[in-house]
Protein backbone atom coordinates (compact mmCIF):
# COMPACT_ATOMS: atom_id res chain seq x y z
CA UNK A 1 3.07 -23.63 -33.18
CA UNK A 2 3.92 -20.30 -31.15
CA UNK A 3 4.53 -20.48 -27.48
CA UNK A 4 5.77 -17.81 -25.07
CA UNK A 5 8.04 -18.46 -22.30
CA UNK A 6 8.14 -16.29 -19.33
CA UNK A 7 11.07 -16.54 -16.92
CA UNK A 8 9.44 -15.03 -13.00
CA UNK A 9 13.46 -15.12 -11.81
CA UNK A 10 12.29 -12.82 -8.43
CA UNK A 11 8.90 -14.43 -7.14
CA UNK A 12 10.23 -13.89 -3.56
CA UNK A 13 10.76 -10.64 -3.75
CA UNK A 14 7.85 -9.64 -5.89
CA UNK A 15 5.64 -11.24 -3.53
CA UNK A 16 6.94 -9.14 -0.67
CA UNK A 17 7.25 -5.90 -2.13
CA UNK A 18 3.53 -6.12 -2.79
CA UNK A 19 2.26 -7.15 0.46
CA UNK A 20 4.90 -4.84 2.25
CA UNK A 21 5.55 -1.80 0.06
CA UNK A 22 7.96 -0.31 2.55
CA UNK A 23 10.47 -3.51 1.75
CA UNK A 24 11.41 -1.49 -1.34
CA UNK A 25 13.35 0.91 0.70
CA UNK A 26 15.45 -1.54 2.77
CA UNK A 27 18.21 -3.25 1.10
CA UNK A 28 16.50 -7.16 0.56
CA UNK A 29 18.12 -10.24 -0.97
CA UNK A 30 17.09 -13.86 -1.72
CA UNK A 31 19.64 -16.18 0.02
CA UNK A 32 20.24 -19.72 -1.28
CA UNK A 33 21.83 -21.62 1.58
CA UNK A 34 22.93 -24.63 -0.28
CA UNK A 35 24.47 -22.55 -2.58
CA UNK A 36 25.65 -20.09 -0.67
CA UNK A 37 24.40 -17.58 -3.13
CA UNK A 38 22.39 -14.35 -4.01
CA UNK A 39 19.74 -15.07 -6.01
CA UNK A 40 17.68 -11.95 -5.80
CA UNK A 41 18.06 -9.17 -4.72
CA UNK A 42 15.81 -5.51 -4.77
CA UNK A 43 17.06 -2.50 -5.84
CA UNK A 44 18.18 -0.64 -2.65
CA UNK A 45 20.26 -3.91 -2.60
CA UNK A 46 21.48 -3.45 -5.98
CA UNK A 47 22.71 -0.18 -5.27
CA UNK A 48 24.61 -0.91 -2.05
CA UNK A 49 26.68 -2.98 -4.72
CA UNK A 50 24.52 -6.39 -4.14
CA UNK A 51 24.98 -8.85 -7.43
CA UNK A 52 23.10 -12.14 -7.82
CA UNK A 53 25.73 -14.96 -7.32
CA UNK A 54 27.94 -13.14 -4.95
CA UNK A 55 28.17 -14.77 -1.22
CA UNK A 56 26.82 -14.21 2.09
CA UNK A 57 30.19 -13.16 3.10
CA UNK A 58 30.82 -10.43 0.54
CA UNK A 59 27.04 -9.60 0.55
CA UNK A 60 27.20 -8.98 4.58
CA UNK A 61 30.88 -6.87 4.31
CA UNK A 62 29.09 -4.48 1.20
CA UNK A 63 25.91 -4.09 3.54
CA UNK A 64 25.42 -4.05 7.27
CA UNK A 65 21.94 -3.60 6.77
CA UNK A 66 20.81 -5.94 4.98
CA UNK A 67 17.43 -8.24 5.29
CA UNK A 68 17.84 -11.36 4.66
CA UNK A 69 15.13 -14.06 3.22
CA UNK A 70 16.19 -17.62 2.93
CA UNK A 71 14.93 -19.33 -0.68
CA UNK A 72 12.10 -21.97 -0.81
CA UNK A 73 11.29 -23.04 -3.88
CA UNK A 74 7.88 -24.79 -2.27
CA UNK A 75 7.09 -20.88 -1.70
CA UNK A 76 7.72 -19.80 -5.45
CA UNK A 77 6.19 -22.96 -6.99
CA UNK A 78 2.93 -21.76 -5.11
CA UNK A 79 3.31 -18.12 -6.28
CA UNK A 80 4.15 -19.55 -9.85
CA UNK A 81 0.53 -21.84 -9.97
CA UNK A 82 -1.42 -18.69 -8.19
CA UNK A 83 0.37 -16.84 -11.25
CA UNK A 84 -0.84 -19.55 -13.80
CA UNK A 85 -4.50 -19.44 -12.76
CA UNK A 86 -4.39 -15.53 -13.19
CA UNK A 87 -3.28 -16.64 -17.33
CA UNK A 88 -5.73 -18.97 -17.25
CA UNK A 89 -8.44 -17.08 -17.36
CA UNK A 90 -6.79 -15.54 -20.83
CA UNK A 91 -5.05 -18.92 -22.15
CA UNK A 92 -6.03 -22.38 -21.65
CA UNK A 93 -2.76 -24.12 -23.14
CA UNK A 94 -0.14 -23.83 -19.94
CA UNK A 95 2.48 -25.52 -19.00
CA UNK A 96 4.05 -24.78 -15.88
CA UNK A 97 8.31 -25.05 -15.45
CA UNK A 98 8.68 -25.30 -11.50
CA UNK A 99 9.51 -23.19 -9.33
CA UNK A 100 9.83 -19.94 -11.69
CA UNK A 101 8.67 -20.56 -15.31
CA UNK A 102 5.52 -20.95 -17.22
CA UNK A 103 4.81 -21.16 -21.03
CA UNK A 104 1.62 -20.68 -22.84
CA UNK A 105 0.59 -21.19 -26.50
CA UNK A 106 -0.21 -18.52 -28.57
CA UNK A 107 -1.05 -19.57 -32.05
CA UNK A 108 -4.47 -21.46 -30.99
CA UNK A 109 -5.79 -17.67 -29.46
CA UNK A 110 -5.19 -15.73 -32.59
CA UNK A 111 -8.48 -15.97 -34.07
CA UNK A 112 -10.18 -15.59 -30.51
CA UNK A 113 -8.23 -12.22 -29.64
CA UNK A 114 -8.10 -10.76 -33.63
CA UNK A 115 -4.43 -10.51 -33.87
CA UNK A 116 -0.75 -11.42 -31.78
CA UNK A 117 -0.89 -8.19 -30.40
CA UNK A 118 -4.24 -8.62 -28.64
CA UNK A 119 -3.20 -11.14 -27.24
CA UNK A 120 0.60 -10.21 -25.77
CA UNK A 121 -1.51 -7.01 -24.88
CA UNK A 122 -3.94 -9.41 -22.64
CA UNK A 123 -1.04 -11.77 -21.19
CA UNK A 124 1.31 -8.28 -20.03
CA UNK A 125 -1.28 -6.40 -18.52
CA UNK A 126 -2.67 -9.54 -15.97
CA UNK A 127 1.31 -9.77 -15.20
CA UNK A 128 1.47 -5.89 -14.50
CA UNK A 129 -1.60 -6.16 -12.26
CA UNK A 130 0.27 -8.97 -10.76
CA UNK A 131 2.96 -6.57 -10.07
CA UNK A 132 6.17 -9.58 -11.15
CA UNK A 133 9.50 -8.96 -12.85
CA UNK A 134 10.00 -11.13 -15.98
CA UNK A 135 12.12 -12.20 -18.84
CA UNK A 136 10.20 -13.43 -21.80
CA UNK A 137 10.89 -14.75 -25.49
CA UNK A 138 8.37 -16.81 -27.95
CA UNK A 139 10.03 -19.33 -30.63
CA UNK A 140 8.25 -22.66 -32.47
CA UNK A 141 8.75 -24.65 -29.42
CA UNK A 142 9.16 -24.49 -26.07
CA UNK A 143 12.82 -25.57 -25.49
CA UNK A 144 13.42 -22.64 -28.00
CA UNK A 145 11.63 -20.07 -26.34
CA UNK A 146 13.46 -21.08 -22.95
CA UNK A 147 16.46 -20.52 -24.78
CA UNK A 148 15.97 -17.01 -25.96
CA UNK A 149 14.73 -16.35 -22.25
CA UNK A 150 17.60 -17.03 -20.64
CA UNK A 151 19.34 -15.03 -23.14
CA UNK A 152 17.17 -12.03 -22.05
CA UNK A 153 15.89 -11.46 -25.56
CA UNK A 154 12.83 -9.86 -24.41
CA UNK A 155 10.95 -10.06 -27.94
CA UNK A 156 7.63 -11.30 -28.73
CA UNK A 157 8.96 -13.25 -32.05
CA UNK A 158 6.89 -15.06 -34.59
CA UNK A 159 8.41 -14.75 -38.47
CA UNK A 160 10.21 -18.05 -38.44
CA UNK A 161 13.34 -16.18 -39.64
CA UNK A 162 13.38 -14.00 -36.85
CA UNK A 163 13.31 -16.92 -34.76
CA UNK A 164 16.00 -18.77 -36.20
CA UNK A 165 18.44 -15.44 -35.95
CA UNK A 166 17.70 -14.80 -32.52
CA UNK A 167 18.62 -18.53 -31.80
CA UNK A 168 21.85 -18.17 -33.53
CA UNK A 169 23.02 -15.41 -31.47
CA UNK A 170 22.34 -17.17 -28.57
CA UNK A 171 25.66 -18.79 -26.64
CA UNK A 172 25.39 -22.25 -25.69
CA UNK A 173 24.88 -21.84 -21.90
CA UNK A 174 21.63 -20.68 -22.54
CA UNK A 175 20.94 -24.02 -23.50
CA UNK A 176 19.25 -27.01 -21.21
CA UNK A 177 22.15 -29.03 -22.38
CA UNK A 178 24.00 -30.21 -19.12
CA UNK A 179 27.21 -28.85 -18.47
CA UNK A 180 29.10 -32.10 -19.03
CA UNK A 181 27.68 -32.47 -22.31
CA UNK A 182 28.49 -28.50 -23.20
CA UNK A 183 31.95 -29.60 -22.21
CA UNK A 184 31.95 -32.61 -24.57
CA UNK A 185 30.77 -30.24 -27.64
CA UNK A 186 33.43 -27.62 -26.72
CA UNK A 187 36.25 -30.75 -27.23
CA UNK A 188 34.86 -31.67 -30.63
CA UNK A 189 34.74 -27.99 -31.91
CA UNK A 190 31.22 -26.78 -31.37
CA UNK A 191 31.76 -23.14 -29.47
CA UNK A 192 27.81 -21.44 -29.84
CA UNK A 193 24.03 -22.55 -30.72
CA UNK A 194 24.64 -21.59 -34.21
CA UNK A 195 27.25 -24.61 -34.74
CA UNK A 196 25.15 -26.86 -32.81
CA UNK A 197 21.71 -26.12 -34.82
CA UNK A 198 23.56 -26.46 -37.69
CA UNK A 199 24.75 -30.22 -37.66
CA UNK A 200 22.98 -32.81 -38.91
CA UNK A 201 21.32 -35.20 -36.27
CA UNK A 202 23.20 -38.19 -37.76
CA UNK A 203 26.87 -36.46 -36.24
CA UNK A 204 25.87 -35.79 -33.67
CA UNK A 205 24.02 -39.56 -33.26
CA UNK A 206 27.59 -40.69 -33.38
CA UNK A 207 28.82 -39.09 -30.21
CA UNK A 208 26.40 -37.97 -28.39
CA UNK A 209 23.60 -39.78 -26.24
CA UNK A 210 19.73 -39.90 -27.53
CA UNK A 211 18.88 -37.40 -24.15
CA UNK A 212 20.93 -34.41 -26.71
CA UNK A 213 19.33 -35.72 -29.77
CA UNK A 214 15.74 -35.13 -28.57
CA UNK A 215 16.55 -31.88 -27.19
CA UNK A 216 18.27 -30.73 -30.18
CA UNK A 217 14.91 -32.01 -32.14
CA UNK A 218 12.88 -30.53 -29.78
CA UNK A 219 14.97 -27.10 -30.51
CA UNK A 220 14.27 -26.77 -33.95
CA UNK A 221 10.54 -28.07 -33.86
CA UNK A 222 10.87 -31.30 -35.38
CA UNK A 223 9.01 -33.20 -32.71
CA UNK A 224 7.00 -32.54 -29.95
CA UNK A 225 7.73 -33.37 -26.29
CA UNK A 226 4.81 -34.90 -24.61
CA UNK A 227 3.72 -32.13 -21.99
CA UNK A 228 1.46 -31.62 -18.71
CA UNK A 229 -0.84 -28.91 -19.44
CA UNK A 230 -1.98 -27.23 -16.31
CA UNK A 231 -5.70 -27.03 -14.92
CA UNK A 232 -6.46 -25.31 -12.14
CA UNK A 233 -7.20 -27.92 -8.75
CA UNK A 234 -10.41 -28.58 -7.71
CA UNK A 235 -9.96 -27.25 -4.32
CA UNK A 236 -8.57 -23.86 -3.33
CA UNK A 237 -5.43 -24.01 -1.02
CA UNK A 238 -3.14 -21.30 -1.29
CA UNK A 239 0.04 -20.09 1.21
CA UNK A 240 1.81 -16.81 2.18
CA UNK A 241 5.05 -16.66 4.01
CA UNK A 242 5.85 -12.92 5.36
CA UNK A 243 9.23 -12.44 5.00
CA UNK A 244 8.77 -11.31 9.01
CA UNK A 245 6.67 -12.61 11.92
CA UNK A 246 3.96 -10.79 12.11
CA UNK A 247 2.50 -9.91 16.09
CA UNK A 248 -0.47 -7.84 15.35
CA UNK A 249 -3.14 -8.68 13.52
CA UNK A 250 -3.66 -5.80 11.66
CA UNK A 251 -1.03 -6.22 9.92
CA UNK A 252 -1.78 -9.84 8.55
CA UNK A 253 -4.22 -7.19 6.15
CA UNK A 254 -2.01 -7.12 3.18
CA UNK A 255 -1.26 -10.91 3.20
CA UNK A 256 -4.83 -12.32 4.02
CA UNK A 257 -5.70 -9.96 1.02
CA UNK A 258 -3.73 -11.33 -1.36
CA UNK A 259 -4.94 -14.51 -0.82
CA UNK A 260 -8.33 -13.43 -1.20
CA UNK A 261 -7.19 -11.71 -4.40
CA UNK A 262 -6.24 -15.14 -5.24
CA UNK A 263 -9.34 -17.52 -4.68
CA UNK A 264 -11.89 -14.90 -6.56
CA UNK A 265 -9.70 -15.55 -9.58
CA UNK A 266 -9.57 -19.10 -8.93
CA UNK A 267 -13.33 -18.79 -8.34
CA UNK A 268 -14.36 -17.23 -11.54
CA UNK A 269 -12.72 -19.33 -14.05
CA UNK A 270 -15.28 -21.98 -12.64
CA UNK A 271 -18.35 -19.95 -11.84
CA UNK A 272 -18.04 -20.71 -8.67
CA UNK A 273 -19.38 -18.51 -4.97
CA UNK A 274 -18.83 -19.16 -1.42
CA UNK A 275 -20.04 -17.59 1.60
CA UNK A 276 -17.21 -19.32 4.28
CA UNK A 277 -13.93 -18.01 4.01
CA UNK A 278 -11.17 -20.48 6.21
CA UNK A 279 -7.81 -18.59 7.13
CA UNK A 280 -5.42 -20.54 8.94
CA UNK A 281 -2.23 -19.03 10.63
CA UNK A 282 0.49 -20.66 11.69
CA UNK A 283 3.28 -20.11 14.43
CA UNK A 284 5.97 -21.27 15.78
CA UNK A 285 5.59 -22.98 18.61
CA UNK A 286 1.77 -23.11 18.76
CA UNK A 287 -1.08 -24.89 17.28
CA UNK A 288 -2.48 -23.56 14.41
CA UNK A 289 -5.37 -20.71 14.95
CA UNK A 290 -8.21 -20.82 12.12
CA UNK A 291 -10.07 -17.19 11.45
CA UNK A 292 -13.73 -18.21 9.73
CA UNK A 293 -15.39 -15.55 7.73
CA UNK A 294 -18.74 -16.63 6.36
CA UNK A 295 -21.44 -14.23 5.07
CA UNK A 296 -25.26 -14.97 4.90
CA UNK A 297 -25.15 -15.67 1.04
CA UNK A 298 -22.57 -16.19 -1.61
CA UNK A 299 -20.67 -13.37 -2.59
CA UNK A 300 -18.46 -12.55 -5.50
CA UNK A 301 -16.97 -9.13 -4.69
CA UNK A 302 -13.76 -8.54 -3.29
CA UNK A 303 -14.64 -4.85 -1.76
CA UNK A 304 -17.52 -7.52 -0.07
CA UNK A 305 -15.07 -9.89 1.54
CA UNK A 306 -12.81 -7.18 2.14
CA UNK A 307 -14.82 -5.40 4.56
CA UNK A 308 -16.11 -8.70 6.46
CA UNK A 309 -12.23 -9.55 6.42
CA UNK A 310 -11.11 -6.22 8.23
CA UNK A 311 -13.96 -6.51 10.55
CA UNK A 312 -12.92 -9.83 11.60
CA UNK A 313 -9.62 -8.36 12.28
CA UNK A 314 -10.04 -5.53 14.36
CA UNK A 315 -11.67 -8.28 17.01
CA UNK A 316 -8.46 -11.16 16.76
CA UNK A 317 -5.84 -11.77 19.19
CA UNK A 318 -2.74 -13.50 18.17
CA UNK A 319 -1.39 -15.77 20.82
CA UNK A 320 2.09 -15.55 18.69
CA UNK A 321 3.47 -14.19 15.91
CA UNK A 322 2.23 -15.34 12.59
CA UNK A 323 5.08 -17.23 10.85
CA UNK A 324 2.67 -18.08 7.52
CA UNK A 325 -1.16 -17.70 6.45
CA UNK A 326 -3.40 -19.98 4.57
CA UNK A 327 -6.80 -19.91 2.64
CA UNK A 328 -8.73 -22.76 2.64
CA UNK A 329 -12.02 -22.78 0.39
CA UNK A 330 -13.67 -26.50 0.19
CA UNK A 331 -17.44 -25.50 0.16
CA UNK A 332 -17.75 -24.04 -3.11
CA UNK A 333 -21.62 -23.45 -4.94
CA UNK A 334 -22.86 -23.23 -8.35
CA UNK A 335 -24.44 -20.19 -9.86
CA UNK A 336 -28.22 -20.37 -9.64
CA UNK A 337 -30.66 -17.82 -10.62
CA UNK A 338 -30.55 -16.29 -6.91
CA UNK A 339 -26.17 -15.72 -8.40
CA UNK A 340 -26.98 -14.82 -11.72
CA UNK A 341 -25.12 -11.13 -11.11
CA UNK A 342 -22.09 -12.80 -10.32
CA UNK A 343 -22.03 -13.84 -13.76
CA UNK A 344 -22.76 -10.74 -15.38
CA UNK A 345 -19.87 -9.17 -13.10
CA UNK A 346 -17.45 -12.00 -14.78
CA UNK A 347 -18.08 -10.72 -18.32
CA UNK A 348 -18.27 -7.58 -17.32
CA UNK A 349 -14.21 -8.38 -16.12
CA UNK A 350 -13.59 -10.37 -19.53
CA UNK A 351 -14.65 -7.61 -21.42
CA UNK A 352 -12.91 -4.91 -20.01
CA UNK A 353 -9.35 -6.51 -19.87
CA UNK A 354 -10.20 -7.58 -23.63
CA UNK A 355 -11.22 -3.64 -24.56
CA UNK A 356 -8.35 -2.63 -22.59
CA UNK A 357 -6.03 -4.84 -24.40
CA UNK A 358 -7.24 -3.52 -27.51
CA UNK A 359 -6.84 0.01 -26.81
CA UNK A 360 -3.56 -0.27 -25.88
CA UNK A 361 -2.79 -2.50 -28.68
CA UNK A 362 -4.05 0.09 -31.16
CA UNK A 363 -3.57 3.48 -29.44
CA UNK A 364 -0.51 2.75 -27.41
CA UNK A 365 0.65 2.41 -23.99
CA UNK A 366 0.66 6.15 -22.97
CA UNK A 367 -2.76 6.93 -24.61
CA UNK A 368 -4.69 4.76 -22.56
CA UNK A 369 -5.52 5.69 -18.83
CA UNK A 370 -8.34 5.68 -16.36
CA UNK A 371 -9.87 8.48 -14.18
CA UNK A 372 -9.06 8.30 -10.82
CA UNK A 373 -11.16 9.70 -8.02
CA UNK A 374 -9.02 12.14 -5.58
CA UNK A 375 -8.60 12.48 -1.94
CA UNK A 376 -9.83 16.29 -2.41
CA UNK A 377 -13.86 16.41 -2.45
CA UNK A 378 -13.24 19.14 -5.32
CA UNK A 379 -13.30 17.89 -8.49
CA UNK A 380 -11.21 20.87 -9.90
CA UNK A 381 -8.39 19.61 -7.88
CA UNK A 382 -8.12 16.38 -9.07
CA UNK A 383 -5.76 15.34 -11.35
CA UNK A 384 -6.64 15.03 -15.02
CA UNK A 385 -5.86 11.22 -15.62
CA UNK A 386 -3.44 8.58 -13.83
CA UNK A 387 -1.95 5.31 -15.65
CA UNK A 388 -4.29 2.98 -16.18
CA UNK A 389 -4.92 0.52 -12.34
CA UNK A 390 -7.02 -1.34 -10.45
CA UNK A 391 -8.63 1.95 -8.76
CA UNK A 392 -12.53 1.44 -8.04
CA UNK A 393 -13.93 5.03 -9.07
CA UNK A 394 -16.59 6.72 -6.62
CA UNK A 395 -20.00 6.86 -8.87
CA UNK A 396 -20.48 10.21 -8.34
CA UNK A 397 -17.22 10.94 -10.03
CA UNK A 398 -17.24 12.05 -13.72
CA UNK A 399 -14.89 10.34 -15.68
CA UNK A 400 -14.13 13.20 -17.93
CA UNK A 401 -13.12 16.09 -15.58
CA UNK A 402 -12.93 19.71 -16.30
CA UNK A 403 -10.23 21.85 -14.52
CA UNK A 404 -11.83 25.00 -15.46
CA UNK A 405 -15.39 24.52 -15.41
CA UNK A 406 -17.33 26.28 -18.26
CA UNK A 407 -21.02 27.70 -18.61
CA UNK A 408 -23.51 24.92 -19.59
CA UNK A 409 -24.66 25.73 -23.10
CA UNK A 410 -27.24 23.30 -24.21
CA UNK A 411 -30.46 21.94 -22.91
CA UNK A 412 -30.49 19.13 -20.01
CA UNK A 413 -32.59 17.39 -17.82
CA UNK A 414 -31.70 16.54 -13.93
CA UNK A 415 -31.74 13.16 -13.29
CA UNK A 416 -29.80 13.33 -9.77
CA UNK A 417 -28.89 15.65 -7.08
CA UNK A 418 -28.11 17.70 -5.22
CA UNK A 419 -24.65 16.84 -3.50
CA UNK A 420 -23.55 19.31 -1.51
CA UNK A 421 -19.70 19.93 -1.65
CA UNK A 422 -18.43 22.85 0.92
CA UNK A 423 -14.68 21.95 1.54
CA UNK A 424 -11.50 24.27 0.68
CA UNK A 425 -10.93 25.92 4.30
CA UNK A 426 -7.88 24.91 4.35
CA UNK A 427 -5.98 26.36 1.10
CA UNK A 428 -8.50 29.42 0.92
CA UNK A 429 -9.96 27.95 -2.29
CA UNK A 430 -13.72 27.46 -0.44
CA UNK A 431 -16.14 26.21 -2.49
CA UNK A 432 -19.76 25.58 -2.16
CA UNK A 433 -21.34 23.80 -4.90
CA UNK A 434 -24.46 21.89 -5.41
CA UNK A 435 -23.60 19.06 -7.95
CA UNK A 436 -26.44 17.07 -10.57
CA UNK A 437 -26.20 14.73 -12.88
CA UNK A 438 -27.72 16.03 -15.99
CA UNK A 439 -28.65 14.21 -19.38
CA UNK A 440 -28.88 15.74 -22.97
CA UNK A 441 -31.26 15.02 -25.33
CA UNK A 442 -28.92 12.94 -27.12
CA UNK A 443 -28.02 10.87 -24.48
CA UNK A 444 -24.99 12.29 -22.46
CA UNK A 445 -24.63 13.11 -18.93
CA UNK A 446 -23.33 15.90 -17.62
CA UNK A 447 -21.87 16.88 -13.94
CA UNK A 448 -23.53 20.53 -13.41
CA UNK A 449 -23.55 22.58 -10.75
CA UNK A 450 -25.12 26.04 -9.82
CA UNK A 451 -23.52 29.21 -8.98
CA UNK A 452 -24.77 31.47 -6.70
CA UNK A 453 -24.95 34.21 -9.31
CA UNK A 454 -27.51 31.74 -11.13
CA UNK A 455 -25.25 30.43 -13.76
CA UNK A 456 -25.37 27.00 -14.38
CA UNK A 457 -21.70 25.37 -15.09
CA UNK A 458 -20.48 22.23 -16.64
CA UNK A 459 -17.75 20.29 -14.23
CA UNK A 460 -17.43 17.02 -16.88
CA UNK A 461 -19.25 14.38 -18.44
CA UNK A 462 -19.78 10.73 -17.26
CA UNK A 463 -18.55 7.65 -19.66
């Protein structure tokens, strides 16, 4: 067996920063009251000297301005499931390790993804679209990959000597062992993992309780601890807490969003529509005010929901600030033959994470990026490329653009056009062109436009 452990040690944070980009700039941390600890903190933090562990006391003298969230592990064992049904489209073997941790099984996918790589290729690009912070490690089991996580190893690991090296750098307080049991290993001469993976179960049997033994057997493989795998719930329920109270409802955009983002991946992986959307938001000293969205037939798209979702905005009036938000989806339908293109859309998304996966796999990080509309109407002044996102491209938009535009050489027919483009006023670089969309004989199209010498010129070519 091969599982992968990943270690989501700043949910909170995460969470925020995607929601509210601006939080990046303002010095954030993750306060655990009980503790009286740092747990997280962001990176304007981290440079005003901000360490997690330190106190609220020492935090507050290093920082005057400093926001302040208080932790909830509720909140981040919520982000962690919305997290898991994101990998389970990709990986049906999950188990989840509340409130921050989630493994997943990699050996059973090898055949289905043609390789490792494919498939650590699939896994990290969901979680960069999720925009999280992790630590990661994979080992023979589990309790072994949890170990080389919290040892920051960072390495996708499968030769079984590999494994077994990486373990025996490890230091025992990486370890689930409980710190009065580290203590009793320390007084009978056992200092790191390496000592402890070492010993024979029967020595240890004669000191230590049957809770060590297991683990220590779980460690090295040699059995198998029974396990909940995770399916996703029937019903969609989902929560956001803004890390501020939120008076205008404009601004609840980012966070209804995200939910939204949310239930059309929880949707797919069961083939599932709705056309009633349920937000509920919640104050403080007020009853709770429900926002219904409901569209006269199932849809599937988010720019769809989207739009209904901003419309029903601009009309709301808070009676308080918004303290937390809420989807609610109950009335779920099947596909029928009226849905059909919603299921064409889903393997149309399967597909292209799997050929992006690939690509990256075999061509590398940097050599793989998408084309990315502009906010200047001419195409000359767009840029070339951008890493590769989650941008929708305009269809009129070549995906292959030139900079210099050069004189169309070979036969074409029109299939579309014109589109007038007369912009440039403003940097003296006016242009008037007249774009088509031209095909070859052999099948490619072309973005042409005409000069007003007569000159016909090629501007790119559509993939």
């Amino acid at each position: 067996m091969l599982w992968v452990y990943f270690d989501f040690y700043r949910l909170t944070l995460d969470q925020i920063e995607v929601t509210v980009p601006a939080q990046q700039d303002t010095a954030t941390v993750v306060y655990h009251a009980s503790n009286n600890q740092l747990i997280q903190v962001n990176r304007a933090a981290q440079q005003a000297g901000l360490k997690p562990g330190m106190g609220m006391a020492q935090a507050a003298a290093l920082c005057a301005q400093l926001t302040i969230i208080d932790y909830q592990a509720e909140y981040e064992t919520k982000r962690l499931t919305a997290l898991a049904n994101r990998l389970y489209q990709l990986a049906a073997d999950i188990v989840l390790y509340e409130p921050n941790g989630l493994a997943v099984r990699l050996d059973t996918l090898v055949k289905y993804y043609d390789g490792l790589d494919c498939i650590w290729a699939a896994l990290s690009n969901e979680l960069q679209e999720a925009a999280v912070n992790y630590h990661f490690a994979s080992a023979w089991s589990i309790e072994a990959a949890i170990v080389l996580t919290n040892y920051k190893v960072n390495q996708l690991l499968h030769q079984p000597q590999a494994i077994k090296a990486a373990l025996a750098r490890c230091p025992l307080w990486a370890t689930q062992v409980e710190p009065k049991q580290l203590q009793a290993l320390k007084r009978v001469g056992i200092n790191s993992l390496a000592e402890l993976l070492n010993l024979p179960v029967t020595e240890l049997g004669k000191r230590f309780d049957n809770k060590l033994i297991s683990y220590l057997c779980a460690l090295r493989a040699e059995i198998v601890p029974k396990r909940i795998a995770y399916h996703p719930p029937t019903t969609f329920c989902h929560q956001l807490t803004p890390s501020y109270e939120i008076s205008e409802a404009s601004r609840l955009t980012p966070w209804l969003e995200t939910l939204l983002e949310e239930f059309l991946t929880y949707a797919r992986l069961r083939n599932k529509l709705t056309s009633h959307l349920q937000f509920s938001l919640y104050f403080r000293d007020h009853p709770v005010q429900l926002l219904n969205i409901q569209s006269a037939m199932p849809l599937s798209q988010f720019s769809q929901w989207q739009s209904l979702l901003r419309l029903k905005l601009e009309t709301l009036t808070l009676v308080a600030p918004v303290i937390q938000t809420q989807l609610n989806v109950v009335a779920l339908e099947a596909l029928t033959e009226q849905t059909s293109d919603f299921f064409s859309n889903r393997q149309h998304v399967f597909a292209q994470k799997h050929l992006i996966s690939r690509l990256k796999t075999r061509l590398g990080e940097a050599a793989v990026s998408t084309p990315v509309a502009g906010e200047d109407h001419r195409i000359s002044h767009h840029l070339p490329h951008q890493p590769h996102s989650s941008t929708n491209l305009k269809h009129t938009t070549p995906g292959i653009c030139l900079l210099a535009c050069k004189l169309l050489s070979e036969e074409c027919h029109i299939e579309y056009g014109p589109v007038r483009i007369h912009a440039g006023w403003w940097d003296d670089d006016i242009q008037k062109r007249d774009y088509y969309i031209a095909r070859t004989p052999t099948g490619q199209r072309l973005s042409i436009f005409k000069a007003h010498g007569g000159e016909w010129f090629v501007q790119g070519w559509y993939c």
